[in-house]
C-alpha atoms as a PDB file:
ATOM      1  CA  UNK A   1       0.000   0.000   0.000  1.00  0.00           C
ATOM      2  CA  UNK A   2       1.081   3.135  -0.598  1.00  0.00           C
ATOM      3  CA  UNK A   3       0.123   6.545   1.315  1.00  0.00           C
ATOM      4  CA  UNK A   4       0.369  10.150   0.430  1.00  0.00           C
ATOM      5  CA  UNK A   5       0.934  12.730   3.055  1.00  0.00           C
ATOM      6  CA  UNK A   6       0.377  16.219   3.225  1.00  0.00           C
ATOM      7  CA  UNK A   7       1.740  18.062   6.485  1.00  0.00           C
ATOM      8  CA  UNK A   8       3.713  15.525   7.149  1.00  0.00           C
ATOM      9  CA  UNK A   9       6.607  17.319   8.560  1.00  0.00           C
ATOM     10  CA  UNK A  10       4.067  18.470  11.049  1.00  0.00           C
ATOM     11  CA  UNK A  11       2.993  16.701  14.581  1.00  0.00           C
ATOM     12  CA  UNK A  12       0.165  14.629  13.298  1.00  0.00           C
ATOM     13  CA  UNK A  13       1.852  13.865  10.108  1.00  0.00           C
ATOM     14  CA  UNK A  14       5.205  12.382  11.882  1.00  0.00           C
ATOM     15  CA  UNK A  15       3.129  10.237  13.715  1.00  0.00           C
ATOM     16  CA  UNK A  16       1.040   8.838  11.155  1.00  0.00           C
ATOM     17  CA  UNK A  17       4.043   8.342   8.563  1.00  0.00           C
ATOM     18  CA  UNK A  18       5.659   6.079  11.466  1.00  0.00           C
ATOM     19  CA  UNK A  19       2.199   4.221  12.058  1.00  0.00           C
ATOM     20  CA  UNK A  20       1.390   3.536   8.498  1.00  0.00           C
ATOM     21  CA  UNK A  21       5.165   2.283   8.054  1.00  0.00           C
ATOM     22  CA  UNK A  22       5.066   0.006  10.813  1.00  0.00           C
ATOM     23  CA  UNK A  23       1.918  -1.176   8.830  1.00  0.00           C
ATOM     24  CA  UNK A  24       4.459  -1.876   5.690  1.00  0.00           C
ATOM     25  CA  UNK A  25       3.074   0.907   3.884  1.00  0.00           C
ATOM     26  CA  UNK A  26       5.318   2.769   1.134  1.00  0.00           C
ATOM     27  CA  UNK A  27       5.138   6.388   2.566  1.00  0.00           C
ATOM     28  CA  UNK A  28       5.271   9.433   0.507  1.00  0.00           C
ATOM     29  CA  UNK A  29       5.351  13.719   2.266  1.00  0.00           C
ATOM     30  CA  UNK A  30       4.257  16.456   0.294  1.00  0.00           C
ATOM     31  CA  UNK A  31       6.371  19.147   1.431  1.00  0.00           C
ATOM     32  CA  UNK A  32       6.518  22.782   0.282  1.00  0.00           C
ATOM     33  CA  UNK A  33       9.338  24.514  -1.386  1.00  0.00           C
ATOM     34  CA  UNK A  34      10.524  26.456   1.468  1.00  0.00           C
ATOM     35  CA  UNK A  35      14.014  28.635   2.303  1.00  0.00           C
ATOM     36  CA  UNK A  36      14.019  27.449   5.391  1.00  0.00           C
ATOM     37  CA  UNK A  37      13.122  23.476   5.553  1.00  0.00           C
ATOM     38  CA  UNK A  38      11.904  22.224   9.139  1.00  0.00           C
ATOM     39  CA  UNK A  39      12.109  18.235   9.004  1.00  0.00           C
ATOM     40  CA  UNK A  40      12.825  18.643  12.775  1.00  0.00           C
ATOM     41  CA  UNK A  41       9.912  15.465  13.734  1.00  0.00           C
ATOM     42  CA  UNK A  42      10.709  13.257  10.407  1.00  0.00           C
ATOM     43  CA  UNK A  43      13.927  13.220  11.301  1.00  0.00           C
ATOM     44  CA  UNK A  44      14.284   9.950  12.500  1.00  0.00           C
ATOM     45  CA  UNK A  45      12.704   8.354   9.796  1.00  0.00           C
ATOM     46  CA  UNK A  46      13.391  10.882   6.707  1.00  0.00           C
ATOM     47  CA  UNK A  47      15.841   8.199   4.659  1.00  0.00           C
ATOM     48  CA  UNK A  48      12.599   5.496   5.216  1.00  0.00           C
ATOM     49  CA  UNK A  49       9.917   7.919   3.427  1.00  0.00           C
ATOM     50  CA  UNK A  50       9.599   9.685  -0.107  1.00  0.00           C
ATOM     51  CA  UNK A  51       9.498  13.767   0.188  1.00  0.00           C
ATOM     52  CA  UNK A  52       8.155  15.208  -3.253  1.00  0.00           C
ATOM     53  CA  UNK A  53       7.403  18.909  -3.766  1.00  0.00           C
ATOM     54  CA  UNK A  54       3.550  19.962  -4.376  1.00  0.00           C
ATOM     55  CA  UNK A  55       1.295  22.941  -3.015  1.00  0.00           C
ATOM     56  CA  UNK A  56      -2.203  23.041  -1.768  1.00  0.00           C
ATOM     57  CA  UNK A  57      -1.849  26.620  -3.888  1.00  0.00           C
ATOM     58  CA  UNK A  58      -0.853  25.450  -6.762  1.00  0.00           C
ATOM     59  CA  UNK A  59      -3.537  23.073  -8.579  1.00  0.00           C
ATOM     60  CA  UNK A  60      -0.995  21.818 -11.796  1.00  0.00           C
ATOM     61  CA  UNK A  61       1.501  20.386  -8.836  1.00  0.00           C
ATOM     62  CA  UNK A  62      -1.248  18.489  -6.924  1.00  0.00           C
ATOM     63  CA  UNK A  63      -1.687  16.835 -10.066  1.00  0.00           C
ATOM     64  CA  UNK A  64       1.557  15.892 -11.255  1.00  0.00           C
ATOM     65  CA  UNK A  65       1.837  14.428  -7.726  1.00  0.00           C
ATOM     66  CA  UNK A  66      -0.668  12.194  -7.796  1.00  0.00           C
ATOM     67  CA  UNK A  67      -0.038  11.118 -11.257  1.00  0.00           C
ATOM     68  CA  UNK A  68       3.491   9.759 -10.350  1.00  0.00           C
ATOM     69  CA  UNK A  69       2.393   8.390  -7.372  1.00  0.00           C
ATOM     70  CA  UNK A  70      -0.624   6.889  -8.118  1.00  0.00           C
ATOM     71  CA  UNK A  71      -1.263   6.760  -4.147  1.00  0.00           C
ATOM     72  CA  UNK A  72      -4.017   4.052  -2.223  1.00  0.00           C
ATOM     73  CA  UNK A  73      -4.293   6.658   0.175  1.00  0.00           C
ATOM     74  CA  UNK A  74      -4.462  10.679   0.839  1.00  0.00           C
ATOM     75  CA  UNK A  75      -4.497  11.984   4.106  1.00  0.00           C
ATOM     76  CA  UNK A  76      -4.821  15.425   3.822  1.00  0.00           C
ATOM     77  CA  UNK A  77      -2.984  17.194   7.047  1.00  0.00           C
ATOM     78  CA  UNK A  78      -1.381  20.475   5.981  1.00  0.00           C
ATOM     79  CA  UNK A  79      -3.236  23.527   6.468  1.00  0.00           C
ATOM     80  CA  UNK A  80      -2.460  26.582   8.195  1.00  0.00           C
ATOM     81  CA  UNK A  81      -2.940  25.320  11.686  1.00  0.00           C
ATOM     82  CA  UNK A  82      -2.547  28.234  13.981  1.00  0.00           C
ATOM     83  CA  UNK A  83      -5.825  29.526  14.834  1.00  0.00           C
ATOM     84  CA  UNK A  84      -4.071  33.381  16.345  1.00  0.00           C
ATOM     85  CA  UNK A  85      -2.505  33.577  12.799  1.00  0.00           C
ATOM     86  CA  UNK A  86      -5.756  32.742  10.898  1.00  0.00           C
ATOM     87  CA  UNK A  87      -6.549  36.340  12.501  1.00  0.00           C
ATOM     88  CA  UNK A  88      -3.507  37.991  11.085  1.00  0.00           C
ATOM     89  CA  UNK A  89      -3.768  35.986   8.027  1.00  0.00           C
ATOM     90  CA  UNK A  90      -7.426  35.164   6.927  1.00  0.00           C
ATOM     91  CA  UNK A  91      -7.155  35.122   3.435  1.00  0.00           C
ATOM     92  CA  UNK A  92      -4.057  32.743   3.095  1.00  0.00           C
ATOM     93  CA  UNK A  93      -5.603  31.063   5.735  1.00  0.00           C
ATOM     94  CA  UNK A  94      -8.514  30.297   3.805  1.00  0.00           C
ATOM     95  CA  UNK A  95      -6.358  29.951   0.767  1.00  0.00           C
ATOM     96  CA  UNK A  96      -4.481  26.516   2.283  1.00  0.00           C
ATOM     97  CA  UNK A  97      -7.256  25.289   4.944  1.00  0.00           C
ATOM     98  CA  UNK A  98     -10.563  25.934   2.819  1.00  0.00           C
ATOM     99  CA  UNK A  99      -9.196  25.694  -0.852  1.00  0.00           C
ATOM    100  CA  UNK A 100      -6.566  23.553  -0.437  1.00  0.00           C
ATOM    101  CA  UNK A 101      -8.770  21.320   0.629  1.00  0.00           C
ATOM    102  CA  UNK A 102     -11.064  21.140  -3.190  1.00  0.00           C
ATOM    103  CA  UNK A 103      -7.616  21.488  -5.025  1.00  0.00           C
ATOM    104  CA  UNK A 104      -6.861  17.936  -3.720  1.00  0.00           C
ATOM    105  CA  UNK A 105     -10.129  16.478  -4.133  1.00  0.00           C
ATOM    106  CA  UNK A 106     -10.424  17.962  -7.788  1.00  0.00           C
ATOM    107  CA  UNK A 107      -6.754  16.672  -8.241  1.00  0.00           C
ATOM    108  CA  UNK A 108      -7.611  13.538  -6.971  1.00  0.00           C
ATOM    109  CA  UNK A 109     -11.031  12.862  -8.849  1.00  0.00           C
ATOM    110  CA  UNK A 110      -9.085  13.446 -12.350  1.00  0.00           C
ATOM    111  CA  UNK A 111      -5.790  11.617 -11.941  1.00  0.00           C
ATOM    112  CA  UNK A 112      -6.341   8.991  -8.709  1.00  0.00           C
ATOM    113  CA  UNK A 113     -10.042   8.562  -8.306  1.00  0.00           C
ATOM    114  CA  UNK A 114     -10.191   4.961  -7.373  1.00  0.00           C
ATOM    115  CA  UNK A 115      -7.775   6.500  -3.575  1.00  0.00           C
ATOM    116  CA  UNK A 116      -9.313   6.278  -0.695  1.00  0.00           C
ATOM    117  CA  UNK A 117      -9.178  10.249   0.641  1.00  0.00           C
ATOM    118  CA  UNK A 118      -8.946  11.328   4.424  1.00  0.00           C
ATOM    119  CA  UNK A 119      -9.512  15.409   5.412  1.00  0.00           C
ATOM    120  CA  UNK A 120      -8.553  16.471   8.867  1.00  0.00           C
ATOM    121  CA  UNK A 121     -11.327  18.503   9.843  1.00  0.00           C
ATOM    122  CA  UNK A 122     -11.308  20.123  13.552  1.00  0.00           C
ATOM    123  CA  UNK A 123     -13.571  20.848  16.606  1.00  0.00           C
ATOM    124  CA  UNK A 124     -12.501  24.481  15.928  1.00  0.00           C
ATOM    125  CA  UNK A 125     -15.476  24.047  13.428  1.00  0.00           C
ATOM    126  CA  UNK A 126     -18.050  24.032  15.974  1.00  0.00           C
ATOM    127  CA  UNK A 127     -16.331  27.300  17.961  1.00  0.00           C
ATOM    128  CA  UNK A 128     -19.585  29.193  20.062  1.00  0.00           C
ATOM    129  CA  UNK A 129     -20.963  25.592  20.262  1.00  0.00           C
ATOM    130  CA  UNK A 130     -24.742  24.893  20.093  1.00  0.00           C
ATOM    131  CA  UNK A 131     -24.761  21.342  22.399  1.00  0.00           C
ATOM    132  CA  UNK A 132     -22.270  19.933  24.908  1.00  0.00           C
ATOM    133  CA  UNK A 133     -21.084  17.301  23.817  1.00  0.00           C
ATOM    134  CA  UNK A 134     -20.698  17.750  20.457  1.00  0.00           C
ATOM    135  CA  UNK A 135     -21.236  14.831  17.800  1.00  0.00           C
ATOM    136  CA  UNK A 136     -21.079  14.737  13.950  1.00  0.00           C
ATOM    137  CA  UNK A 137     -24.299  16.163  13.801  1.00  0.00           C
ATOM    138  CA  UNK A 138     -24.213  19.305  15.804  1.00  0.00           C
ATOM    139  CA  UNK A 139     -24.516  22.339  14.056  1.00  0.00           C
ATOM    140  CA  UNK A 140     -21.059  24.349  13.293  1.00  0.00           C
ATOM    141  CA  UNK A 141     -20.496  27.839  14.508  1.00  0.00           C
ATOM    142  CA  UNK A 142     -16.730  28.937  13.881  1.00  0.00           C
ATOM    143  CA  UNK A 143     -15.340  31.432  15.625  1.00  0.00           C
ATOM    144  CA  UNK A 144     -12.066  32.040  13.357  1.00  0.00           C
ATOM    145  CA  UNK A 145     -11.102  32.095   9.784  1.00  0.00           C
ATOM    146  CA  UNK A 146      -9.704  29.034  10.633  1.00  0.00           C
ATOM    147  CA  UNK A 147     -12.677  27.584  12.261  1.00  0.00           C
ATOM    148  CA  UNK A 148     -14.814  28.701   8.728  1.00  0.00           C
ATOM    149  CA  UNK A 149     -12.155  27.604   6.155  1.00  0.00           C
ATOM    150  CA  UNK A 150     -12.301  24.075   8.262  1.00  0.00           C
ATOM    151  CA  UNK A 151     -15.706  23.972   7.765  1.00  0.00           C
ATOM    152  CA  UNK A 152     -15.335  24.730   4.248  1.00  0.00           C
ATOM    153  CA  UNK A 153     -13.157  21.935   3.738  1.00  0.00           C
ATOM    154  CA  UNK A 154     -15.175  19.398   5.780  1.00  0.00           C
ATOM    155  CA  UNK A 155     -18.616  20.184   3.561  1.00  0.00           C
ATOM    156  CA  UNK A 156     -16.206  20.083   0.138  1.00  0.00           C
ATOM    157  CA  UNK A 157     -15.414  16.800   1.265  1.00  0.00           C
ATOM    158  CA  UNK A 158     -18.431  15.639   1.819  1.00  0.00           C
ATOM    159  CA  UNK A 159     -19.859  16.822  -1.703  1.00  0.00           C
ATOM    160  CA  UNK A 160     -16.886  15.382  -3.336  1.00  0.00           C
ATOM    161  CA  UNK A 161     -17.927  11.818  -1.986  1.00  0.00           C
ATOM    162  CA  UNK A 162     -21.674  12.424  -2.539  1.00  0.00           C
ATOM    163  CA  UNK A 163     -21.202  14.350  -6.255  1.00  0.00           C
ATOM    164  CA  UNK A 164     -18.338  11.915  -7.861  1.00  0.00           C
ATOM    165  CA  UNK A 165     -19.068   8.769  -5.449  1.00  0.00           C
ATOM    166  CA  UNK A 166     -15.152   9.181  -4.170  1.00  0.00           C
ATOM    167  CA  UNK A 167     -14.053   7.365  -0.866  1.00  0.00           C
ATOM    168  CA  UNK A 168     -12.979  10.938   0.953  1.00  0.00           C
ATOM    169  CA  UNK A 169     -14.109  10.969   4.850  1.00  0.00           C
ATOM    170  CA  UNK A 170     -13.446  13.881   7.437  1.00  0.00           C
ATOM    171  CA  UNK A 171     -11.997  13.097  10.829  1.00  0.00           C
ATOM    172  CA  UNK A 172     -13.588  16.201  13.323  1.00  0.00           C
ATOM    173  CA  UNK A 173     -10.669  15.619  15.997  1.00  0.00           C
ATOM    174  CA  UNK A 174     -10.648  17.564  18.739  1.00  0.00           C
ATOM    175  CA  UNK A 175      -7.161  18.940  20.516  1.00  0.00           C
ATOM    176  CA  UNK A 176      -4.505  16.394  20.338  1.00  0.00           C
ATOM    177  CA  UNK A 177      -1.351  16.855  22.064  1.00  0.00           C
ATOM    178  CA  UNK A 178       2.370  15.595  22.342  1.00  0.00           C
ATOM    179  CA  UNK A 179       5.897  16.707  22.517  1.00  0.00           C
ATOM    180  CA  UNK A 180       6.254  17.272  18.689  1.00  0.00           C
ATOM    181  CA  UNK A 181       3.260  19.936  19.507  1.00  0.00           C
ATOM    182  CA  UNK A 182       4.185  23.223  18.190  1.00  0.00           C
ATOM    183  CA  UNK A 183       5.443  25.956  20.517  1.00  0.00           C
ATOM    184  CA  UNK A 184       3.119  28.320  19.921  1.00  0.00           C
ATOM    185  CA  UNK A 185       0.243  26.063  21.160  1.00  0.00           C
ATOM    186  CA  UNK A 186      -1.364  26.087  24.648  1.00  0.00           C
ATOM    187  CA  UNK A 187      -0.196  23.010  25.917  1.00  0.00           C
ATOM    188  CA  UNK A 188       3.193  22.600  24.276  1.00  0.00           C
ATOM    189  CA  UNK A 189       3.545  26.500  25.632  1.00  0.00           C
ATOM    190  CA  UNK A 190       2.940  25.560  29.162  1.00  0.00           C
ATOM    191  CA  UNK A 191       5.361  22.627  29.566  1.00  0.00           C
ATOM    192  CA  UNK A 192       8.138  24.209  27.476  1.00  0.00           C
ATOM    193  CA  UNK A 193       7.591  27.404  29.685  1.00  0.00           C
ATOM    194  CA  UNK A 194       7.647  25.106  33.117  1.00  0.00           C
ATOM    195  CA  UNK A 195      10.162  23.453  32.312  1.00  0.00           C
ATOM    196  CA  UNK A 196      12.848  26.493  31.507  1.00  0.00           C
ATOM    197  CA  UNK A 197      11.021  27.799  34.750  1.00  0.00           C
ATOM    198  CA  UNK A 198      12.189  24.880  36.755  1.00  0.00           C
ATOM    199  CA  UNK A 199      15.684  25.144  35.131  1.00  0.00           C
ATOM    200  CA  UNK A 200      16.740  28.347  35.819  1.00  0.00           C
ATOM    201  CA  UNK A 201      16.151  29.921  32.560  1.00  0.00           C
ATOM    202  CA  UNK A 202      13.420  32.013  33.118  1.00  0.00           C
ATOM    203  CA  UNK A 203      10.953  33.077  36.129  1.00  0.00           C
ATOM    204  CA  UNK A 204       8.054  34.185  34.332  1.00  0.00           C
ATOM    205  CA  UNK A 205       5.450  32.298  31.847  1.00  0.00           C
ATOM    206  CA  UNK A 206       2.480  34.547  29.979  1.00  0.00           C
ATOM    207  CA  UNK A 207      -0.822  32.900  29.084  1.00  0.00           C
ATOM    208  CA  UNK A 208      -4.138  34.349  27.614  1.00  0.00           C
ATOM    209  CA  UNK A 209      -7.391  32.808  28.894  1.00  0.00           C
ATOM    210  CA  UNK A 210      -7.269  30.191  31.341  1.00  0.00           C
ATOM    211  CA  UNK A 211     -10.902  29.394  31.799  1.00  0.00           C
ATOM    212  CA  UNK A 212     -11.371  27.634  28.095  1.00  0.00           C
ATOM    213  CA  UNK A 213     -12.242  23.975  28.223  1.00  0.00           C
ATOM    214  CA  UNK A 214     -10.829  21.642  25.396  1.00  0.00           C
ATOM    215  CA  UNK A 215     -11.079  17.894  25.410  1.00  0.00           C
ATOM    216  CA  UNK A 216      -7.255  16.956  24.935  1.00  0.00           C
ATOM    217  CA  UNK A 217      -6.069  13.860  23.932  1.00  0.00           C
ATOM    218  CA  UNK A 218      -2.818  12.503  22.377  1.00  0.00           C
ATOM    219  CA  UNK A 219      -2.062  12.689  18.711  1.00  0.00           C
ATOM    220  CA  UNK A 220      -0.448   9.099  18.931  1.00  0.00           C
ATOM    221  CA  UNK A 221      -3.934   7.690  19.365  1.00  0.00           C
ATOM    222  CA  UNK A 222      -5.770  10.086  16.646  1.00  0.00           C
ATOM    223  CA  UNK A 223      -3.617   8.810  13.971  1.00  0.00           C
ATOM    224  CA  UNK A 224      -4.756   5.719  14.514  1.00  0.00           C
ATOM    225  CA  UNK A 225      -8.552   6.795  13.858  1.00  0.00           C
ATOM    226  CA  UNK A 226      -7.475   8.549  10.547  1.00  0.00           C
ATOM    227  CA  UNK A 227      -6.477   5.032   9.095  1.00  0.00           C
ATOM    228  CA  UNK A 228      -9.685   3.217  10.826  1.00  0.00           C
ATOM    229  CA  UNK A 229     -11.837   5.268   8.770  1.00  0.00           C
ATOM    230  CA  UNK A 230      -9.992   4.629   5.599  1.00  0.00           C
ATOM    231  CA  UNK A 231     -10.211   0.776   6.502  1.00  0.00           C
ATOM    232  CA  UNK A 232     -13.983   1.075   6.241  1.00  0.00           C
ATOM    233  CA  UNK A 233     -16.052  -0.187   3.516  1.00  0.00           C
ATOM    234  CA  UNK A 234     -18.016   3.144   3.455  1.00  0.00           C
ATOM    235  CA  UNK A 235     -16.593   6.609   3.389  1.00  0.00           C
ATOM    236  CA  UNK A 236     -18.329   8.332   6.492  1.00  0.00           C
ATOM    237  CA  UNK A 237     -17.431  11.158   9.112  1.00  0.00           C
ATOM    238  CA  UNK A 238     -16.446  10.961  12.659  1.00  0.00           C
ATOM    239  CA  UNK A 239     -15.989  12.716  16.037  1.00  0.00           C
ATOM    240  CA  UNK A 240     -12.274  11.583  17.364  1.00  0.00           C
ATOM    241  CA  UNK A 241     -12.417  12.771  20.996  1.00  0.00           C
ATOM    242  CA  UNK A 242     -11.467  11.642  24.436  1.00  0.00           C
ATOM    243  CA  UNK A 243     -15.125  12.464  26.020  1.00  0.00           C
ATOM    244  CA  UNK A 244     -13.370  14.223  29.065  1.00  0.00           C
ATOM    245  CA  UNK A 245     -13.296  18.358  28.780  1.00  0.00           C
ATOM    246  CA  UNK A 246     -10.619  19.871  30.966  1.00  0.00           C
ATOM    247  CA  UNK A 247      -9.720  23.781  31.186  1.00  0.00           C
ATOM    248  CA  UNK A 248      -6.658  25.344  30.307  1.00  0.00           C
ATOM    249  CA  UNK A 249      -5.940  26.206  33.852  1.00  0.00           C
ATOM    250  CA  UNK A 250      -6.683  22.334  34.638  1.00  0.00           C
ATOM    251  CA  UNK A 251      -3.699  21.290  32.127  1.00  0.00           C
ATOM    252  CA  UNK A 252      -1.349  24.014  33.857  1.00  0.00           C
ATOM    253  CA  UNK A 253      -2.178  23.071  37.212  1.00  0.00           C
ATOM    254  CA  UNK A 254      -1.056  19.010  36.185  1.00  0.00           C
ATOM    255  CA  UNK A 255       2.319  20.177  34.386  1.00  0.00           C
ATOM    256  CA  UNK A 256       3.117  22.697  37.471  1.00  0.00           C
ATOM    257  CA  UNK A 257       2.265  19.973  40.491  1.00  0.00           C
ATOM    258  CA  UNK A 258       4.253  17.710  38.364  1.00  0.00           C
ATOM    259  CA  UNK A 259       7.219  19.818  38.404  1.00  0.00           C
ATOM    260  CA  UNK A 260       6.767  21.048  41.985  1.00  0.00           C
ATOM    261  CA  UNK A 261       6.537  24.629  40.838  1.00  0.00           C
ATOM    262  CA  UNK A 262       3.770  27.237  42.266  1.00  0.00           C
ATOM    263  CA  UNK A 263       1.916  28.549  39.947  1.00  0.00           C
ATOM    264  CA  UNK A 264       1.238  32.080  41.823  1.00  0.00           C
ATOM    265  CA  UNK A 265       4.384  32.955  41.934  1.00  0.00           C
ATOM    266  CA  UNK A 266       5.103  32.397  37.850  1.00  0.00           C
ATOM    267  CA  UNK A 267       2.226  32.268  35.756  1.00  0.00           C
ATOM    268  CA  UNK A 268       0.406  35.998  34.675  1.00  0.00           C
ATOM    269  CA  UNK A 269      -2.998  36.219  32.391  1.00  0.00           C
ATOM    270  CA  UNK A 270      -1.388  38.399  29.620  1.00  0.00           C
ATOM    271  CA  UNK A 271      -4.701  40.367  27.816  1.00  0.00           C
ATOM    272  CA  UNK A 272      -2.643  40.751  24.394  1.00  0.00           C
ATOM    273  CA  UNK A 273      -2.824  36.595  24.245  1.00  0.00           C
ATOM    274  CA  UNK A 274      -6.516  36.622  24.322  1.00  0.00           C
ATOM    275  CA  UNK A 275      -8.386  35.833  20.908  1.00  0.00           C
ATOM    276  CA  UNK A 276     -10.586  38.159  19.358  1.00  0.00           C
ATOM    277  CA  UNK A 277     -13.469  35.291  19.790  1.00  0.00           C
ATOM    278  CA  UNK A 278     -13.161  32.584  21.849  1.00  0.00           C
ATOM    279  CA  UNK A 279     -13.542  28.690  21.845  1.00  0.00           C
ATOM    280  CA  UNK A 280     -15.043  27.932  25.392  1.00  0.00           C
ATOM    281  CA  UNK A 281     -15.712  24.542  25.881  1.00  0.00           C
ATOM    282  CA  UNK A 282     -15.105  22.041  23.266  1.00  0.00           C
ATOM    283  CA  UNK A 283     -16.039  18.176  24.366  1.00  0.00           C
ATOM    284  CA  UNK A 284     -16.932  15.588  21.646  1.00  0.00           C
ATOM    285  CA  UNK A 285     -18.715  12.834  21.351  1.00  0.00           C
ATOM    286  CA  UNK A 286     -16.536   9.794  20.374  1.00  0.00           C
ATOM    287  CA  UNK A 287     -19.176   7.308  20.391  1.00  0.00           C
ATOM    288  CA  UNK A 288     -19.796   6.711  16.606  1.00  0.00           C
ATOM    289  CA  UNK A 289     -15.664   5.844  16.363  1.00  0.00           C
ATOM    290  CA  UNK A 290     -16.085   3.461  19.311  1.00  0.00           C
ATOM    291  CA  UNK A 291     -19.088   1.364  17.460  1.00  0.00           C
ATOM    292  CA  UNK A 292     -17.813   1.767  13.892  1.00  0.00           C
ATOM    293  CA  UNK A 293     -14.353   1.661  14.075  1.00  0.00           C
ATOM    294  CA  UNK A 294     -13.332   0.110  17.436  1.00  0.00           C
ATOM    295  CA  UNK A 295     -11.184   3.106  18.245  1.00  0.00           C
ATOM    296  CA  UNK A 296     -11.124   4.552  21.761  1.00  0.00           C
ATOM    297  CA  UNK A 297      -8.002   6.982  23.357  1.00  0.00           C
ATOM    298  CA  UNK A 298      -5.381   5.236  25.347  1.00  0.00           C
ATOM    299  CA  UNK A 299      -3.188   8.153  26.703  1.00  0.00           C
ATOM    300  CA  UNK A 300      -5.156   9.982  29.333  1.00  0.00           C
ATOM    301  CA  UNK A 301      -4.762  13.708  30.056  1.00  0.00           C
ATOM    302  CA  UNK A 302      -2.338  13.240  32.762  1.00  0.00           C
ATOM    303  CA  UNK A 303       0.089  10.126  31.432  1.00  0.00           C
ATOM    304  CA  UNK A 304       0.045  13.422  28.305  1.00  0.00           C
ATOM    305  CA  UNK A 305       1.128  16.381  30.286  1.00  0.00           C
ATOM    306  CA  UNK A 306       3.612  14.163  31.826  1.00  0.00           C
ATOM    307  CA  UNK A 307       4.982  13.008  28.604  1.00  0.00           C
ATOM    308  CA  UNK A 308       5.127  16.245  27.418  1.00  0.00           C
ATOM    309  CA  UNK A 309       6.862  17.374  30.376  1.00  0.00           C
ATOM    310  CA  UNK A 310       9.803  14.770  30.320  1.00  0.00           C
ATOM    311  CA  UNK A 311      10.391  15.379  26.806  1.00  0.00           C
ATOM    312  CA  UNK A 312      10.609  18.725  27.279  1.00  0.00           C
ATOM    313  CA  UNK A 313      12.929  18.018  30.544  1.00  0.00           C
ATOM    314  CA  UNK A 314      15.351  15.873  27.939  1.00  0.00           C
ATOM    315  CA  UNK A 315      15.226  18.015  24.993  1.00  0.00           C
ATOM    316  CA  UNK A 316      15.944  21.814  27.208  1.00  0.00           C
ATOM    317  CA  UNK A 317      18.798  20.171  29.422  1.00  0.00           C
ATOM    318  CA  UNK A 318      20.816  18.915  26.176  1.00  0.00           C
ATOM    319  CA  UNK A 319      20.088  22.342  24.653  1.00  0.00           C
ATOM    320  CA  UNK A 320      22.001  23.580  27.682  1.00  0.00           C
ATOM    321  CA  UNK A 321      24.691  21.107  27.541  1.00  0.00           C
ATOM    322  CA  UNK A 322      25.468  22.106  24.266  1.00  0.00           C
ATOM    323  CA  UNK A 323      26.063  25.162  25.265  1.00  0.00           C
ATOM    324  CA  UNK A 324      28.716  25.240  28.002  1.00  0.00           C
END
């Protein structure tokens, strides 16, 4: 078998490209030409994969790509992930995240129809949400431009399947997590941030609003939903979600009693971090992946921000021995 990745040199791509290989698939990155490469998380297994160049903003590439390849399966992962930037940058945003999205599809339904397609759709989608929890029927409300080009790119997906009869599902996963997470993100912040605060390096760590609830899980355990669904015998949608909602202040509160640090004395509520409309309390509704798929989470909220934690611990005390 042989996969196609987009986003692969990104948290959730790493980890599928090293699930689907220990599955003896032939794996394949789309990467981006870029001055300033970041294979940081593919490291490890860069000489076992295939990195071709393609953009999700450039239509002719997409299908030279799949024309060579002639992949069994897509999973679509890049996108511009960062919902702050999608502020600063809506119309890219919706350029890679919405459009990107039915430049694949159209790519795919001329050159390799006959792939089975996979779009990583988000909880962000549901934003100012209308039921708690929320399942792959409840109603989407986004509260970003990356919240709305999601949800573009989840309905295109669907309309592909229904209009051209292509195998293309959407996984709506809610927060995943792990130490490949991107600085910039909430969690990964918080443990990166404790950690140089328990080394020395620094005394302070800023955060925006602590009172948002997410339902966090581990991005280890997603990946393996995004290749359930493409196991399937019919393309459907699903909710990939732990069940358990947990506020930011809850995660900081784990990572700070884990490292014996007080979180008084180091943590302030910075009002330039806060989002111009917020997420409050994202919780999904996992159910349909239990039945259909057999999927459930195995890396609770704690064993995460512990593994996060240690990583970070390993990764910030070599950075230091380097330097002296």
């Amino acid at each position: 078998m042989k996969a196609l990745i987009t986003g692969i040199t990104g948290q959730d791509g790493s980890y599928l490209a090293e699930f689907l290989m220990k599955k003896g698939y032939e794996v394949c990155g789309m990467v981006r030409r870029s001055s300033t490469e970041n294979f940081e998380r593919i490291a490890h297994i860069k000489d076992k994969i295939q990195l071709r160049q393609a953009d999700l903003l450039d239509q002719l590439s997409l299908i030279k790509l799949l024309e060579e390849i002639q992949p069994d399966e897509i999973y679509n992962l890049a996108a511009m992930s960062f919902v702050p930037t999608s502020w600063s940058q809506p119309v890219l945003t919706g350029e890679f995240t919405a459009l990107g999205v039915v430049r694949m599809l159209e790519a795919m339904r001329q050159v390799a129809a006959d792939a089975k397609f996979y779009q990583a759709s988000s909880s962000e989608m549901y934003g100012k949400v209308r039921e708690v929890p929320q399942t792959e029927l409840t109603p989407f409300y986004p509260r970003s431009p990356y919240g709305a080009s999601k949800a573009y790119g989840h309905y295109i997906t669907i309309n592909y399947r229904e209009s051209y009869e292509l195998f293309a599902v959407s996984g709506i996963l809610f927060n995943h997590e792990s130490p490949r997470r991107g600085k910039e993100f909430v969690t990964r912040k918080i443990t990166d941030g404790a950690v140089r605060i328990k080394l020395g390096l620094t005394d302070e760590l800023r955060l925006g609003n602590l009172d948002a609830h997410r339902d966090w899980g581990f991005a280890g355990d997603y990946v393996r939903a995004m290749w359930l669904m493409l196991q399937q015998d019919k393309a459907d949608d699903y909710v990939v979600a732990t069940g358990k909602s947990h506020s930011v202040r809850e995660f900081l509160e784990l990572v700070f009693k884990y490292l014996e640090l007080d979180i008084d004395k180091h943590v302030k509520t910075d009002p330039r971090l806060l989002r111009p409309a917020e997420v409050e309390h994202l919780i999904g509704d996992c159910s349909k992946a239990k039945d259909v798929l057999g999927w459930e989470p195995e890396v609770g909220i704690e064993q995460l921000a512990q593994m996060m934690v240690d990583a970070d611990l390993e990764r910030i005390k070599k950075e230091i021995a380097s330097r002296d």
